[in-house]
Every structure is written in structure tokens, then in C-alpha cells.
C-alpha atoms as a PDB file:
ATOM      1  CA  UNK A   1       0.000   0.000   0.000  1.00  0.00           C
ATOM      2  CA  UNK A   2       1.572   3.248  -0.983  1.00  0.00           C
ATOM      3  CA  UNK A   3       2.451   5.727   1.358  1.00  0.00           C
ATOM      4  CA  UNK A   4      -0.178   9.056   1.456  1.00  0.00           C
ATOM      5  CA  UNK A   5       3.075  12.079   1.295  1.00  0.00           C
ATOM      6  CA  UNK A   6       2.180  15.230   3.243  1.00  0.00           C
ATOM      7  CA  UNK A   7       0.787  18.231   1.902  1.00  0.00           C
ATOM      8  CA  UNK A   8       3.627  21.041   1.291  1.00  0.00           C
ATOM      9  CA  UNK A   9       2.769  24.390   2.832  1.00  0.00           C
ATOM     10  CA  UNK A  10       4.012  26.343  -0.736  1.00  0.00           C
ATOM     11  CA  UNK A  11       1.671  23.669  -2.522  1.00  0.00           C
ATOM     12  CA  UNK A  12      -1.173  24.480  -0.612  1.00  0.00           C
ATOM     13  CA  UNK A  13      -0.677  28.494  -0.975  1.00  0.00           C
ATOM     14  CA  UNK A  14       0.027  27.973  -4.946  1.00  0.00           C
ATOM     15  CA  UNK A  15      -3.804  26.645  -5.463  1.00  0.00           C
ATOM     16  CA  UNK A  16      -5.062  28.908  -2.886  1.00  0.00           C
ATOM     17  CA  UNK A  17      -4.135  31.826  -4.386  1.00  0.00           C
ATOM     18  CA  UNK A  18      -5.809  30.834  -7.556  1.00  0.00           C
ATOM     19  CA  UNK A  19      -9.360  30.031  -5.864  1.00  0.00           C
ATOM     20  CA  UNK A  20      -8.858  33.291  -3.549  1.00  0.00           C
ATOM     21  CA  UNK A  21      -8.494  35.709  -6.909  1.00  0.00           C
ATOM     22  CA  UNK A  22     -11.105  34.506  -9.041  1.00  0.00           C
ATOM     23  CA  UNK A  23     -14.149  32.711  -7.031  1.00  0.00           C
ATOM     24  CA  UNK A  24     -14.726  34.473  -3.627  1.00  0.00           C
ATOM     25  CA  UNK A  25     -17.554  32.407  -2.917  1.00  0.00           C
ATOM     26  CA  UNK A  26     -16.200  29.024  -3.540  1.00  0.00           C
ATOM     27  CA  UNK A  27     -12.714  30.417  -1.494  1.00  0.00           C
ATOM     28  CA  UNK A  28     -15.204  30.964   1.370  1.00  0.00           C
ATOM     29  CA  UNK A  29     -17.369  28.205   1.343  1.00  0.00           C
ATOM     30  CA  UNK A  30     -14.806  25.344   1.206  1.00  0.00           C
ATOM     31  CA  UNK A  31     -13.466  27.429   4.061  1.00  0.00           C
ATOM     32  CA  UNK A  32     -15.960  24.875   6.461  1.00  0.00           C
ATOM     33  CA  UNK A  33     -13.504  21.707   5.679  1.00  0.00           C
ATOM     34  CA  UNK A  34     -10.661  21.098   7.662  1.00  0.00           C
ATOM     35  CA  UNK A  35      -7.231  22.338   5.792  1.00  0.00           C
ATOM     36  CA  UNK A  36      -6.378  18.554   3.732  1.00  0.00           C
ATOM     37  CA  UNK A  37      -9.775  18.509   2.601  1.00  0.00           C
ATOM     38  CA  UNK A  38      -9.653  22.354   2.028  1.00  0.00           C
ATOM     39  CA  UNK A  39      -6.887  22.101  -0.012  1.00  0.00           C
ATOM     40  CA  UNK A  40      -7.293  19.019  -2.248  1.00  0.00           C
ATOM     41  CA  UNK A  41     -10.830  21.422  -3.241  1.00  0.00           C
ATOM     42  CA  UNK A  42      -8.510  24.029  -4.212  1.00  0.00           C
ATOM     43  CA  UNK A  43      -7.252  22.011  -6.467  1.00  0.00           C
ATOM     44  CA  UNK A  44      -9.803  20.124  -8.267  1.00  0.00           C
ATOM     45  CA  UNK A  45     -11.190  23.772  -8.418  1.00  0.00           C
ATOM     46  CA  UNK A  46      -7.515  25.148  -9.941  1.00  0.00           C
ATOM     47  CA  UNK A  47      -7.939  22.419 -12.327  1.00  0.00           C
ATOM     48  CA  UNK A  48     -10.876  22.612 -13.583  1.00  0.00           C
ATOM     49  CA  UNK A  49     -10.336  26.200 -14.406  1.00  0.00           C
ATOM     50  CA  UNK A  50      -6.777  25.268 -16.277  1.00  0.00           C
ATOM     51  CA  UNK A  51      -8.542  23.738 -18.838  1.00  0.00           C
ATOM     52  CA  UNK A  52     -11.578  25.502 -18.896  1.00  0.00           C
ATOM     53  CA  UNK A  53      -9.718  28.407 -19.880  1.00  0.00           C
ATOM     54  CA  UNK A  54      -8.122  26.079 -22.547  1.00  0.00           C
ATOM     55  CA  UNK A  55     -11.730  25.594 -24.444  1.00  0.00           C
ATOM     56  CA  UNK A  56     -12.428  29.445 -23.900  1.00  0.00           C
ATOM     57  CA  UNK A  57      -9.021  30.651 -25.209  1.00  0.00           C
ATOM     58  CA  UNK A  58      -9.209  32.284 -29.001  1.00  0.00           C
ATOM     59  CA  UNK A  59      -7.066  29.569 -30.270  1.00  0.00           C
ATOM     60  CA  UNK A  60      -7.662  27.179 -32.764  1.00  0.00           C
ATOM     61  CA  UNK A  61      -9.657  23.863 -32.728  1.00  0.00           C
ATOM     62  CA  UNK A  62      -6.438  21.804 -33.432  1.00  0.00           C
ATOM     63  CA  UNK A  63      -4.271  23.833 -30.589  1.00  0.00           C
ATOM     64  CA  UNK A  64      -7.204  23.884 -27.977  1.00  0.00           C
ATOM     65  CA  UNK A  65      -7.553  19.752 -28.457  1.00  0.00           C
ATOM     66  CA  UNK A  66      -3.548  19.562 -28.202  1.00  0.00           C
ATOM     67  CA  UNK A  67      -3.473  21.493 -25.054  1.00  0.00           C
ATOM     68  CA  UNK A  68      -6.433  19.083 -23.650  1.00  0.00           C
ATOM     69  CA  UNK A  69      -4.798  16.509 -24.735  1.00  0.00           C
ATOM     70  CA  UNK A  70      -1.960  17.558 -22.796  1.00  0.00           C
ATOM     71  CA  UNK A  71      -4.035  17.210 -19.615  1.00  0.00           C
ATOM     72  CA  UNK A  72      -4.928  13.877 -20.062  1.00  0.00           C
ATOM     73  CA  UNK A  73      -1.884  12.834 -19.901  1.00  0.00           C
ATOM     74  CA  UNK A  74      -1.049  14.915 -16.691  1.00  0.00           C
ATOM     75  CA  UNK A  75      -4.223  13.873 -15.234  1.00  0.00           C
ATOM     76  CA  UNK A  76      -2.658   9.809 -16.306  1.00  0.00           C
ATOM     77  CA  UNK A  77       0.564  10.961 -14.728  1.00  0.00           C
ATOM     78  CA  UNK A  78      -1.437  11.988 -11.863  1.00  0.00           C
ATOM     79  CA  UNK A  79      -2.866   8.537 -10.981  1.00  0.00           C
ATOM     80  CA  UNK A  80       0.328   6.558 -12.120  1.00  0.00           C
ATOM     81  CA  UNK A  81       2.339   8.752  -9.448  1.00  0.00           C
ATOM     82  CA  UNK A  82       4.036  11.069 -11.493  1.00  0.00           C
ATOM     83  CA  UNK A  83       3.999  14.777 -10.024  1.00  0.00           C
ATOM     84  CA  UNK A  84       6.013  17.512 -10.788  1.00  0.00           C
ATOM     85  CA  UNK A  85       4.184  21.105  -9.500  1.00  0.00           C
ATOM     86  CA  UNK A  86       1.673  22.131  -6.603  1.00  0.00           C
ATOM     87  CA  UNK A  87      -1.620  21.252  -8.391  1.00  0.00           C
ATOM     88  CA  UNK A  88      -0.030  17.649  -9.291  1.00  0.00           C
ATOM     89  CA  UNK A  89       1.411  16.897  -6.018  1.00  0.00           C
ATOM     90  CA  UNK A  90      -1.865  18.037  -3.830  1.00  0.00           C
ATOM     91  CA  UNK A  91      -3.708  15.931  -6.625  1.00  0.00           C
ATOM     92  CA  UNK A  92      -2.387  12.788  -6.458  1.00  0.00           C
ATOM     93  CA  UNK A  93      -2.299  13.190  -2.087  1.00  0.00           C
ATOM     94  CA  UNK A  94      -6.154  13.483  -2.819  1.00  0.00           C
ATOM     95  CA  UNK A  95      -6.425  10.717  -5.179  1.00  0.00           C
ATOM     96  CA  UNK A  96      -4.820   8.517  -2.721  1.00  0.00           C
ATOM     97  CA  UNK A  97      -6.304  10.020   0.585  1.00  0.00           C
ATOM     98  CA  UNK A  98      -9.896   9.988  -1.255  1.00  0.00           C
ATOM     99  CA  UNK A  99      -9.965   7.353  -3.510  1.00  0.00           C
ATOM    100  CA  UNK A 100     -10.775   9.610  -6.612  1.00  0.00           C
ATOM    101  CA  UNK A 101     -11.462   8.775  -9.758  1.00  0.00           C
ATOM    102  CA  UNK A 102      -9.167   9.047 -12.929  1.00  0.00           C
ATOM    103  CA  UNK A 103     -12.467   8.504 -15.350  1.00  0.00           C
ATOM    104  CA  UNK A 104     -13.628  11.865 -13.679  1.00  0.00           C
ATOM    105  CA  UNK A 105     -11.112  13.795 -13.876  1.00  0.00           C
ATOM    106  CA  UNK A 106     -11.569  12.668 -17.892  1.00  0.00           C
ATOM    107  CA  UNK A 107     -14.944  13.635 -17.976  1.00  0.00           C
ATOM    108  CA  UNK A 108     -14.425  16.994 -17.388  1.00  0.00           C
ATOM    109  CA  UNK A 109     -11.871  17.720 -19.880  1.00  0.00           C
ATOM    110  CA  UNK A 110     -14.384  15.912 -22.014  1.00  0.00           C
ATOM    111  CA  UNK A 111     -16.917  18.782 -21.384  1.00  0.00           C
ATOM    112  CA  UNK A 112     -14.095  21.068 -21.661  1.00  0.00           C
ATOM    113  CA  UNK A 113     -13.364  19.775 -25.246  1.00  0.00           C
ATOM    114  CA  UNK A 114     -16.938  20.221 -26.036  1.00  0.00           C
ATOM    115  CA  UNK A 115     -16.792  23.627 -25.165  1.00  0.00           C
ATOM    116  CA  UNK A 116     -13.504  24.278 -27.434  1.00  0.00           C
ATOM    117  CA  UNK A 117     -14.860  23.143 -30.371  1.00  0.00           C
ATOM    118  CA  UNK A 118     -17.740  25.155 -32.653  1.00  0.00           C
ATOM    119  CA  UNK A 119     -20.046  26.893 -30.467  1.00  0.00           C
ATOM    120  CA  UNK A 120     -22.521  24.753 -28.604  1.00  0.00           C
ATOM    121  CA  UNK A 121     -26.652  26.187 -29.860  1.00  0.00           C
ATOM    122  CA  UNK A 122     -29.234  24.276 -29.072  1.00  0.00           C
ATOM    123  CA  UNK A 123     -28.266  20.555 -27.921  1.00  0.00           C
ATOM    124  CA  UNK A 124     -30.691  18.252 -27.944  1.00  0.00           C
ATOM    125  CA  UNK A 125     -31.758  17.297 -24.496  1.00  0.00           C
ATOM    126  CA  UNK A 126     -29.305  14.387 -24.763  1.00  0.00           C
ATOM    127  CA  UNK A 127     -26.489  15.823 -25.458  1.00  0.00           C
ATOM    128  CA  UNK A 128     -27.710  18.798 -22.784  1.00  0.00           C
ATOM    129  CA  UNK A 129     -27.962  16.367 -20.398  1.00  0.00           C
ATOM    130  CA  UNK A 130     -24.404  14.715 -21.270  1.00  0.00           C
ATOM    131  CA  UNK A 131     -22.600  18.107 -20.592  1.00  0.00           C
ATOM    132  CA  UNK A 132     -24.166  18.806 -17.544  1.00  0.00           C
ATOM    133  CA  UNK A 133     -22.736  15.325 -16.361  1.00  0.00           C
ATOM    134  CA  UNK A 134     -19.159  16.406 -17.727  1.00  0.00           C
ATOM    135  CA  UNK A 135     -18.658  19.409 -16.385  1.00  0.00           C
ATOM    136  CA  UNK A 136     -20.381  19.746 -13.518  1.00  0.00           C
ATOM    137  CA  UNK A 137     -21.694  16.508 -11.943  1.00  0.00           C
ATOM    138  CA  UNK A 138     -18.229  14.592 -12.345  1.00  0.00           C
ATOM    139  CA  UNK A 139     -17.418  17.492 -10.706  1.00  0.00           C
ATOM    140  CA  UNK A 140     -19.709  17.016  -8.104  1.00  0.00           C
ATOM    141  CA  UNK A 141     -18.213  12.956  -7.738  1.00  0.00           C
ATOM    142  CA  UNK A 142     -14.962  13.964  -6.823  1.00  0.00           C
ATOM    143  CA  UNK A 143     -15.927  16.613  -4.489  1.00  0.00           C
ATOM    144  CA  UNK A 144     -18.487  14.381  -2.262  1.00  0.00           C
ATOM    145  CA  UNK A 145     -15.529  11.988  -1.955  1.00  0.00           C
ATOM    146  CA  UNK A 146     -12.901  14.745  -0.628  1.00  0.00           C
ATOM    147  CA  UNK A 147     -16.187  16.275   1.664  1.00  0.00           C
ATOM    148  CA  UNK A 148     -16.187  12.480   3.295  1.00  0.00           C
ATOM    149  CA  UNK A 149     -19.401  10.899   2.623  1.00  0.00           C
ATOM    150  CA  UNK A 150     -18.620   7.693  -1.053  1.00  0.00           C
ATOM    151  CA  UNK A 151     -21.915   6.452  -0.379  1.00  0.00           C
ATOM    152  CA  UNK A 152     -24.820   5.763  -2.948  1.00  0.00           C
ATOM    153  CA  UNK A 153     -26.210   8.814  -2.007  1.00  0.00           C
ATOM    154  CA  UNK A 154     -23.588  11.232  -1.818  1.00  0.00           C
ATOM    155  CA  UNK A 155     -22.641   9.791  -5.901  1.00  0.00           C
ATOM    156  CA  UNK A 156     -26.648  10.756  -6.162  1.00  0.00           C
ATOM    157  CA  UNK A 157     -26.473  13.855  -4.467  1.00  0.00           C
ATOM    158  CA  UNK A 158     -23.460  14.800  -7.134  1.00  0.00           C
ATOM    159  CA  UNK A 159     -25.763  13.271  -9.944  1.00  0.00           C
ATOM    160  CA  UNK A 160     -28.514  16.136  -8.776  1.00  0.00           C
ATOM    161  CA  UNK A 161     -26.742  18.877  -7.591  1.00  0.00           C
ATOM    162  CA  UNK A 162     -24.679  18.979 -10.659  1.00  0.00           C
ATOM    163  CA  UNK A 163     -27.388  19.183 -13.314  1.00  0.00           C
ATOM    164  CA  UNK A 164     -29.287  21.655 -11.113  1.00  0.00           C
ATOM    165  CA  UNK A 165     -26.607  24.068 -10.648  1.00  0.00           C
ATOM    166  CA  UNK A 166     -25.393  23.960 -14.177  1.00  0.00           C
ATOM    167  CA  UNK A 167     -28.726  24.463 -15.468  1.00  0.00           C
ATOM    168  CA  UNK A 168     -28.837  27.285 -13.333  1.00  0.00           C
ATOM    169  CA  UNK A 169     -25.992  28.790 -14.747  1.00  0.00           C
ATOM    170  CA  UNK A 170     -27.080  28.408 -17.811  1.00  0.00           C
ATOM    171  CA  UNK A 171     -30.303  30.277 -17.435  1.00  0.00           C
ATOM    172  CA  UNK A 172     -28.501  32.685 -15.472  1.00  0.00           C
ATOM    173  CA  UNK A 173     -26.121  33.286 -18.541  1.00  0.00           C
ATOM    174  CA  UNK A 174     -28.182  33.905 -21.594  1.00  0.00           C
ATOM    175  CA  UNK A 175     -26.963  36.913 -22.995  1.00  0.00           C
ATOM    176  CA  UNK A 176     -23.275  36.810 -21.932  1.00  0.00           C
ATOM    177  CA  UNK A 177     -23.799  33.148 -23.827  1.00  0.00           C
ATOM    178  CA  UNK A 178     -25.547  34.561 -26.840  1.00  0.00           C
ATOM    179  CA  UNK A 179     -23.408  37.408 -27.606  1.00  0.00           C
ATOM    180  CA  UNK A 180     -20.557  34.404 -27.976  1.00  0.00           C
ATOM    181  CA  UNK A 181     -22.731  32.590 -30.530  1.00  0.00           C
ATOM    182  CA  UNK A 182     -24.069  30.145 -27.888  1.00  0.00           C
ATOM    183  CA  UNK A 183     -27.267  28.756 -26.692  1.00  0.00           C
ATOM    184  CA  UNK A 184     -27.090  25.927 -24.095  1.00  0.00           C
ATOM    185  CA  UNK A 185     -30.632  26.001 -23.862  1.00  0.00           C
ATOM    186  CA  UNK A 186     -31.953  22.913 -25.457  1.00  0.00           C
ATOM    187  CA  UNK A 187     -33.265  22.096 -29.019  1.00  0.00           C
ATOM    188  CA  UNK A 188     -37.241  20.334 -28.028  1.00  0.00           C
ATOM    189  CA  UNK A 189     -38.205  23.085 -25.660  1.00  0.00           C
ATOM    190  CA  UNK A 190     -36.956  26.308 -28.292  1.00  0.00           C
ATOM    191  CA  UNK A 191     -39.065  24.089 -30.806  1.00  0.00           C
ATOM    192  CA  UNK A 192     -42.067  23.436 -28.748  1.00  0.00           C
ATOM    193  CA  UNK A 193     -42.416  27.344 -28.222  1.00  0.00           C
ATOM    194  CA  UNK A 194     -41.458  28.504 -31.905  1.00  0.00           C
ATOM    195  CA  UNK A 195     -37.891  30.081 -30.596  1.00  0.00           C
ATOM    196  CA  UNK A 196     -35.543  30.334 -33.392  1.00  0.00           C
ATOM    197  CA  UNK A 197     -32.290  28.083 -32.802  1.00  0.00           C
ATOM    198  CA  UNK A 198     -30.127  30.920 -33.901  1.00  0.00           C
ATOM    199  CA  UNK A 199     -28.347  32.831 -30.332  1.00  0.00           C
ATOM    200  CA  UNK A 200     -28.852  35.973 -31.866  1.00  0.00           C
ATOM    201  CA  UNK A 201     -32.764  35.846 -32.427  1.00  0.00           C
ATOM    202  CA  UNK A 202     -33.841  33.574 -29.387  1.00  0.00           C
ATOM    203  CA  UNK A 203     -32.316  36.144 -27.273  1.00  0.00           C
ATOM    204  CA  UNK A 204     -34.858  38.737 -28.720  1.00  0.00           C
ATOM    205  CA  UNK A 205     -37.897  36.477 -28.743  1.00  0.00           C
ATOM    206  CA  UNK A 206     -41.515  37.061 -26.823  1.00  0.00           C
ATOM    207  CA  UNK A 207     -41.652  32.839 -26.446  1.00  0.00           C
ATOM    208  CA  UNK A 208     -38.006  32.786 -24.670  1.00  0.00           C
ATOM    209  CA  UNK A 209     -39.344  33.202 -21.075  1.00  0.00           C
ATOM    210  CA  UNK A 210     -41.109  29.870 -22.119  1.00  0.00           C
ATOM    211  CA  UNK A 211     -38.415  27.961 -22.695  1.00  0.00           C
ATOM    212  CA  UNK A 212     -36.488  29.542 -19.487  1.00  0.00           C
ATOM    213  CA  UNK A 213     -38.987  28.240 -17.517  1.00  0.00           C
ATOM    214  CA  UNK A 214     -38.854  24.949 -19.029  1.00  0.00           C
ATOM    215  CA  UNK A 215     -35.511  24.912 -18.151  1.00  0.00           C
ATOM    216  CA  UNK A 216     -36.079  25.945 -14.623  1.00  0.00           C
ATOM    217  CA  UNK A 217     -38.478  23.541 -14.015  1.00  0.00           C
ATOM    218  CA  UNK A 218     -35.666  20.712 -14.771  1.00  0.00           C
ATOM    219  CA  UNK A 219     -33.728  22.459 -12.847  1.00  0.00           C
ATOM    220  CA  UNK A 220     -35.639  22.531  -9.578  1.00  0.00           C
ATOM    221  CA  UNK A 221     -36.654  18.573 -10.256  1.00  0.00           C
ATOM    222  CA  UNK A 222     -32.530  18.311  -9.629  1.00  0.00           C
ATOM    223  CA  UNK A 223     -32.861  20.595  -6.623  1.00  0.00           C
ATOM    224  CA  UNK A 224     -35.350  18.083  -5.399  1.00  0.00           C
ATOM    225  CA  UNK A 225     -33.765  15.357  -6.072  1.00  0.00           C
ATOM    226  CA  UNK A 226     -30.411  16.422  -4.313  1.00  0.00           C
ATOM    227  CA  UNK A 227     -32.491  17.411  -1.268  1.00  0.00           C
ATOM    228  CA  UNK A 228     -33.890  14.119  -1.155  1.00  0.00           C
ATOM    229  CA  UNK A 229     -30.706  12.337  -1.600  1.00  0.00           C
ATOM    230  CA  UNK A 230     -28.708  14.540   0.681  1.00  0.00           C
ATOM    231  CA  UNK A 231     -30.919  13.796   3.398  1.00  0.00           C
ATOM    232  CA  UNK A 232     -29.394  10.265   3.291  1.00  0.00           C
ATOM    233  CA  UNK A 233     -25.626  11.063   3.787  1.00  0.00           C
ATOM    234  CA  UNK A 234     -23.572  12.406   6.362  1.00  0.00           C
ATOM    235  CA  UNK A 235     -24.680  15.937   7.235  1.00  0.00           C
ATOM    236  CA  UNK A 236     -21.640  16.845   8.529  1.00  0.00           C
ATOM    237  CA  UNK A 237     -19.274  15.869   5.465  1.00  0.00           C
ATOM    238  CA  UNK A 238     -21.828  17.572   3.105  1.00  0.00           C
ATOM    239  CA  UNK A 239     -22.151  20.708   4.575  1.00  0.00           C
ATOM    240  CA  UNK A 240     -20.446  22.346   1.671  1.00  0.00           C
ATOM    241  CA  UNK A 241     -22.645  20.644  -0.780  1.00  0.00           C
ATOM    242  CA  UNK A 242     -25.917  22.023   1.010  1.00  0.00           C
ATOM    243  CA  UNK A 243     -23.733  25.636   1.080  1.00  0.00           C
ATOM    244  CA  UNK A 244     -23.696  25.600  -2.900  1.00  0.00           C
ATOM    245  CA  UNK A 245     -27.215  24.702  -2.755  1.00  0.00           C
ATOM    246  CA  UNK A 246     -28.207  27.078  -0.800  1.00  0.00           C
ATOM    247  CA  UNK A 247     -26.450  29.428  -2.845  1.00  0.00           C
ATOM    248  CA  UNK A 248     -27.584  28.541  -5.984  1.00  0.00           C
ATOM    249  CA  UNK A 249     -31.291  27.835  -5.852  1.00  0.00           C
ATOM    250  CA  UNK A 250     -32.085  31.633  -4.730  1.00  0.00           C
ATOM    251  CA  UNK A 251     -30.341  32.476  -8.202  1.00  0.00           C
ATOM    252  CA  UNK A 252     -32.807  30.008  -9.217  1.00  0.00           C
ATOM    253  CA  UNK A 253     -35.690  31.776  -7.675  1.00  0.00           C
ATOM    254  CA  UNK A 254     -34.691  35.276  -8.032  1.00  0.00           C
ATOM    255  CA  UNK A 255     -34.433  34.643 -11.854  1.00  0.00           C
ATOM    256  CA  UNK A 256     -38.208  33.075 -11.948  1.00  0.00           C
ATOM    257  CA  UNK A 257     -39.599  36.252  -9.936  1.00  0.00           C
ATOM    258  CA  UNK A 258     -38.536  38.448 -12.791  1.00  0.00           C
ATOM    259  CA  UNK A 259     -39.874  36.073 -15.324  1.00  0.00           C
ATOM    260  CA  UNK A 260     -36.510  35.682 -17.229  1.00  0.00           C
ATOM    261  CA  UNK A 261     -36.590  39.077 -18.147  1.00  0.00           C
ATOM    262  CA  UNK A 262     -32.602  39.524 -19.026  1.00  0.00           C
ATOM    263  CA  UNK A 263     -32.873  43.393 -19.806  1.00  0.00           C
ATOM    264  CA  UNK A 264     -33.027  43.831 -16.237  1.00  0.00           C
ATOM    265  CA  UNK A 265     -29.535  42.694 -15.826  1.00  0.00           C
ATOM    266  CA  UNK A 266     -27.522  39.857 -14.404  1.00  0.00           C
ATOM    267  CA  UNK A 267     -29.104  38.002 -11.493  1.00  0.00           C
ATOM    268  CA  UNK A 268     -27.350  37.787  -8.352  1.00  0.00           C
ATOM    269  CA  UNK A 269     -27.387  37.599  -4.346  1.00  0.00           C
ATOM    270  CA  UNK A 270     -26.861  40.392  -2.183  1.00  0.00           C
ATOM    271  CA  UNK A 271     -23.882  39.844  -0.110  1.00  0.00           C
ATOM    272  CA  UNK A 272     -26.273  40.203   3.297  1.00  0.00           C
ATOM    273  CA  UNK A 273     -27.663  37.402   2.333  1.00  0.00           C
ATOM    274  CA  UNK A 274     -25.005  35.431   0.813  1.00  0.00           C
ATOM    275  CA  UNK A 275     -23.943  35.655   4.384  1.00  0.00           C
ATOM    276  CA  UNK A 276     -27.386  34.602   5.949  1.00  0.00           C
ATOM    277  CA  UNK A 277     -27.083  31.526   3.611  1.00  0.00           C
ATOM    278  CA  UNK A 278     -23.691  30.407   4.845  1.00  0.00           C
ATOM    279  CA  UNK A 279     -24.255  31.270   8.113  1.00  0.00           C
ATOM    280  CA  UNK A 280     -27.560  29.090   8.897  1.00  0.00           C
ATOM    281  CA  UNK A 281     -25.129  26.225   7.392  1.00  0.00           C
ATOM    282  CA  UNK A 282     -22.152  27.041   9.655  1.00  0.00           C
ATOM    283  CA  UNK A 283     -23.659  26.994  13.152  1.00  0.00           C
ATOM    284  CA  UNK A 284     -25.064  23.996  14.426  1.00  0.00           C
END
């Protein structure tokens, strides 16, 4: 049985520093696990956005699939023992510590390389569905299993929670997504209310609130479902889990009570009650 190595102080400050100065709320609310667990977070989180910055560079096709190529290999390298920086060595203590998965870490360059190719407009609900799973529920698998709870459950809970908060980003994200020639939103329910498939024109269309809520209503069936499933596992390993929740769902929520109405600007939280959210999780 191999020997778990210790985490290096410099290690752990390298992926901190990346989490700290571009997602204050994650930064914050992995803050509740204690510092191994913390930091093996910070790095799943560092590398997810190392190569999601690969499929959003202005690079070509054949350059963007090189580079992601690239991190397969690392992420093989990873699991066969091979390190060589911070994010590798704090990886590959978590793989061992956590028994992660190497076909995870896959999946989400998989969504990545999804994302590098032609713009993504109108995916069936299939294919929808599939890229959810990629980049945010395999997410959601490796982080349950670093929060402490590998049960049935907790792999259901990442199933949910993944779908719903991706879903919810993508409703969130309409415009920003449509003024880079894509539409996540998927192909039936633009169909079903006469919404042109085109980015451009949806964006502009009476029916879109339609489909929005469509969308919404999938998403809060994977709200449910997490809930339910969450209930099941150990509540205090998945206190981050029901932290993101929390977080999310109000976006969820706040974006219904204006009835999708993006000229009214981005949705988000005030930060009173960003803190009223994490606080009701934090205290017993």
C-alpha cells in the first residue's frame, strides 16, 4: 500500500491563491472543511479552471484539443504517481487520501473539449444532459468523496446537484452566452415554443421566457432530487454541498420572480444574504 506524502505548505498556498483571486464564494465556502480537505478542493477547483480556460481561449480547434490533450496525460501521470508542481502533487495526495477517480477527472476535460470546439446552440436534451454530467456533476463525484461521505447517495447527491446548478448557470447566462454565438438552452423546448435556434434571435424572442422556464423547471426537479438524496448522507461531510445549494437555488428563484426578463440585468445575491445563507449552514 503506498504511502499518502504530506501536503507542502508552498503547494497548498500555490492553489489557494488561484481560488482566492477569481471565485470568492467558492474560497469561502470550502473554508468549512478542515485544511487537507480544504486544499485538495482548491485544487480540483484550480484544475478545472486550467482547462476551462483552454476551451475558452481564441485559439484554434487543433491547438485547444492539443493542449487538452496535454491534460490527459497529466491527469494519467497523476494517478500513475508522477507529479512535478503544486496542483499535481496536492492531486495525487487526494487521489490517494480519497480514492478519486481518474475517469472523472476525464470527464471533465471531455466537457471542456466540447466547449472548445464550434459553439454549442441548441443541444438536444441528450447531449444537454451529457454536458451537464461532464462538467459539472463529475465534478460534483470527486468533491463528495474529498467532503467524506462515497456512499450511494452522496454519488446521487453529485448526480442532482450537478445538473441543477449547471442548469442554473445556464439560465442565469443567456446573454453573456448569446453574444458568444451560444445557446445551451436545449433544441425540443426552443421548438415546442417557436424560438428560433439561432443565439442571436432567441435572445430577442416574446416565447423565450417559455423555454427559461422549461428549463427551470428541470432544474428545480434536480434541486429536489439532491435534497432528497442529501438527506441520506452524512450531514456533517456535506455541509459544503448544502452551502452551494443554498447558494444557488435563490439564483434560481430570483431569476423566476422576474420572469426571465434579461434586460433587467444579471441576477445575483446580495452579499447580506449570501452571508445569511452560509451562516444558517455554519452553526449547528
Amino acid at each position: 500500500m503506498e504511502l499518502i506524502p504530506s501536503l507542502n505548505k508552498a503547494d497548498i498556498d500555490a492553489v489557494t491563491s488561484v481560488v482566492r483571486s477569481s471565485a470568492t464564494s467558492f474560497y469561502y465556502g470550502m473554508k468549512v472543511l478542515p485544511p487537507d480537505r480544504r486544499a485538495a478542493m482548491y485544487a480540483i477547483y484550480t484544475f478545472c479552471r486550467l482547462v476551462d480556460d483552454v476551451a475558452d481561449e481564441d485559439a484554434p480547434l487543433a491547438e485547444k484539443r492539443k493542449l487538452l490533450r496535454g491534460w490527459r496525460q497529466i491527469i494519467a501521470g497523476i494517478f500513475a504517481g508522477r507529479t512535478n508542481n503544486a496542483l499535481t502533487r496536492i492531486l495525487r495526495v487526494a487521489v490517494l487520501q480519497y480514492r478519486l477517480r481518474e475517469a472523472d477527472f476525464i470527464a471533465i476535460i471531455d466537457g471542456m473539449e466540447m466547449d472548445a470546439g464550434a459553439p454549442i446552440v441548441a443541444p438536444p436534451l441528450p447531449i444537454l444532459d451529457l454536458y451537464c454530467d461532464r462538467v459539472a456533476s463529475a465534478v460534483g463525484r470527486l468533491s463528495v468523496r474529498v467532503f467524506g461521505d462515497d456512499s450511494t447517495s452522496a454519488e446521487d447527491t453529485a448526480y442532482a446537484l450537478g445538473r441543477a446548478l449547471q442548469l442554473t448557470n445556464i439560465l442565469r447566462d443567456v446573454p453573456e452566452d448569446a453574444k458568444r454565438g451560444r445557446l445551451y438552452l436545449p433544441y425540443e423546448y426552443l421548438r415546442q415554443e417557436n424560438v428560433a435556434t439561432n443565439p442571436e434571435a432567441a435572445i430577442i424572442s416574446p416565447r423565450l421566457p417559455f423555454v427559461c422556464l422549461r428549463v427551470a423547471k428541470l432544474a428545480m426537479k434536480y434541486y429536489k432530487e439532491a435534497e432528497t438524496s442529501m438527506a441520506h448522507c452524512d450531514t456533517k461531510a456535506m455541509k459544503p454541498a448544502r452551502i452551494m445549494l443554498a447558494s444557488y437555488k435563490p439564483l434560481l428563484m430570483a431569476l423566476h420572480h422576474r420572469g426571465y426578463d434579461y434586460k433587467k440585468g444579471r441576477v445575483s445575491l446580495p452579499k447580506w444574504r449570501k452571508l445569511m445563507l452560509a451562516a444558517q449552514i455554519y452553526l449547528p
